[in-house]
Protein backbone atom coordinates (compact mmCIF):
# COMPACT_ATOMS: atom_id res chain seq x y z
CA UNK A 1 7.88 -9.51 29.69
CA UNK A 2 8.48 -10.06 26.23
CA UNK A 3 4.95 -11.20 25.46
CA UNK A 4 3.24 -8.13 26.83
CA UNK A 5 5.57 -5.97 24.51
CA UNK A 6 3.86 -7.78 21.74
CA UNK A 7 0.45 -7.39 22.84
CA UNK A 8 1.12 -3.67 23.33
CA UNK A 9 2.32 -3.20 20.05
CA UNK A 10 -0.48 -5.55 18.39
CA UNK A 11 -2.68 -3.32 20.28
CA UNK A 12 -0.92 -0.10 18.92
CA UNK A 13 -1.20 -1.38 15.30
CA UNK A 14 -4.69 -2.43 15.01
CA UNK A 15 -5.14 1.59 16.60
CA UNK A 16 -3.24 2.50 13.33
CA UNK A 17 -5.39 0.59 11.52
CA UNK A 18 -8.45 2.14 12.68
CA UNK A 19 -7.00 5.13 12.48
CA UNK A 20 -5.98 4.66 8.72
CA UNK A 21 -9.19 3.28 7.76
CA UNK A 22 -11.09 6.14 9.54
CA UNK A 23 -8.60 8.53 7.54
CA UNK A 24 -9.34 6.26 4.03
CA UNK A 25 -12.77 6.78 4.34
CA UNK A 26 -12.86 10.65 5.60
CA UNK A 27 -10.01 11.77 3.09
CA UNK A 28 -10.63 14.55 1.41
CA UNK A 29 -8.91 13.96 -1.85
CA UNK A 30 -7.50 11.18 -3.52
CA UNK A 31 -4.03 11.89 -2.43
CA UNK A 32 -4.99 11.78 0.84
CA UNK A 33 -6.81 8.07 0.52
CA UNK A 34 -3.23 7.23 -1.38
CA UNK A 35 -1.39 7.93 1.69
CA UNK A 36 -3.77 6.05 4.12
CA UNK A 37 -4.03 3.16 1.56
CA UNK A 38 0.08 3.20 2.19
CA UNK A 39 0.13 3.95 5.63
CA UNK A 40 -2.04 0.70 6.03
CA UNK A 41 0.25 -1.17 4.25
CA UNK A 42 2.69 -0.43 6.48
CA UNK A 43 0.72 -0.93 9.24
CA UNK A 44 -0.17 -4.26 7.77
CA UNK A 45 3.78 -5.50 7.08
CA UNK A 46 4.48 -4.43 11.09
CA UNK A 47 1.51 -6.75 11.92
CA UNK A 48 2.81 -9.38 9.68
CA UNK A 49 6.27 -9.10 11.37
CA UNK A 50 4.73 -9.68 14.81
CA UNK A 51 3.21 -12.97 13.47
CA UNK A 52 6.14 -14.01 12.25
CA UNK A 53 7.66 -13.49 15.51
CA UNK A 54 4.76 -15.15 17.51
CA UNK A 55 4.26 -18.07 15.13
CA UNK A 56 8.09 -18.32 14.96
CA UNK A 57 8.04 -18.67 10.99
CA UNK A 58 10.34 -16.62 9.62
CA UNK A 59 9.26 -16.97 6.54
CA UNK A 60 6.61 -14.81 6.77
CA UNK A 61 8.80 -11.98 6.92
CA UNK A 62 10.13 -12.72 3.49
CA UNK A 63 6.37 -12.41 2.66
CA UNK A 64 5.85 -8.88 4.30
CA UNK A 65 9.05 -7.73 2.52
CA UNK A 66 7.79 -8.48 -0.75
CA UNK A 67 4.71 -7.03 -0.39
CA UNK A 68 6.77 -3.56 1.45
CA UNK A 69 8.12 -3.51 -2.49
CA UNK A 70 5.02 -4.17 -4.23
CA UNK A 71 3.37 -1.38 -1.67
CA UNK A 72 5.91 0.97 -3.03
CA UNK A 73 5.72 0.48 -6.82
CA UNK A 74 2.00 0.72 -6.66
CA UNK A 75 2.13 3.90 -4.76
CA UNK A 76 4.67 5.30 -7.45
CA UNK A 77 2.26 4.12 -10.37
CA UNK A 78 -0.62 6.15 -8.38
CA UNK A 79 1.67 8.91 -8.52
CA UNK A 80 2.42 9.01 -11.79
CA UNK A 81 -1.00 8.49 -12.94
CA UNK A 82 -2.05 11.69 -10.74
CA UNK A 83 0.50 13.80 -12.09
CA UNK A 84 -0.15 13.01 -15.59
CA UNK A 85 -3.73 13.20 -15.49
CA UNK A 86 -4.89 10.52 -17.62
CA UNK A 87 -8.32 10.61 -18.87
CA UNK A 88 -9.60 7.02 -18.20
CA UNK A 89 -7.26 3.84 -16.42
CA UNK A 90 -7.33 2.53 -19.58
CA UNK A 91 -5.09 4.86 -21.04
CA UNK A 92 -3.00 4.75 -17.76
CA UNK A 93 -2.66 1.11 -17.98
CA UNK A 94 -0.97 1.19 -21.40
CA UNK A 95 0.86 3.76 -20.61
CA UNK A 96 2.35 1.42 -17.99
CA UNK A 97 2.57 -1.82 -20.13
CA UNK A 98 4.14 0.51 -23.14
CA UNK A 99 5.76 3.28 -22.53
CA UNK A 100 4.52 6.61 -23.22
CA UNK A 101 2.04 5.42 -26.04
CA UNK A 102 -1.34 6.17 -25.99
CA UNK A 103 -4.50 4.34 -26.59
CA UNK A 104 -5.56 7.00 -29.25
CA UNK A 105 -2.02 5.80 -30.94
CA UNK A 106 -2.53 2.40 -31.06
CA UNK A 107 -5.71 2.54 -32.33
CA UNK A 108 -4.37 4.95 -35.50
């Protein structure tokens, strides 16, 4: 019983897969491929939670946690970066490594 559980919900999260792929591709806006970028994430840590569970190595949820975090900083760096409106990633970048200095500013 348990095992067709798992194959129903493998099955139902290679569907959101497709389904975020179809909506990474097809998005209208940038904010819209953010969302299916981090909806696939998701999607990706629930499939790397049934491995763990089928492979019995534990472990691997350790893995999917970290990358849950790393999923969620990089979403709130794309958000910052879209509400500031940065002219190149450049300038975005070292506004991430220093603060709120520019690259016009270092280069005065």
């Amino acid at each position: 019983m348990a095992e067709h559980i798992i194959v129903v919900a493998a099955i139902l999260i290679f569907l959101g897969i497709l389904l975020g792929v179809l909506r990474l591709v097809l998005g209208r806006s940038v904010v819209d491929r953010v969302i299916a970028v981090d909806m696939l994430t998701v999607v990706s840590i629930s499939l790397i939670a049934i491995y763990a569970h089928v492979a019995d190595r534990f472990i691997y949820l350790d893995v999917a946690l970290v990358y849950g975090v790393l999923s969620f900083l990089a979403v709130l760096a794309v958000a910052r970066y879209l509400e500031r409106g940065f002219s190149t990633m450049l300038e975005f970048m070292v506004f991430l490594l220093c603060g709120s200095i520019t690259v016009s500013g270092l280069l005065a």
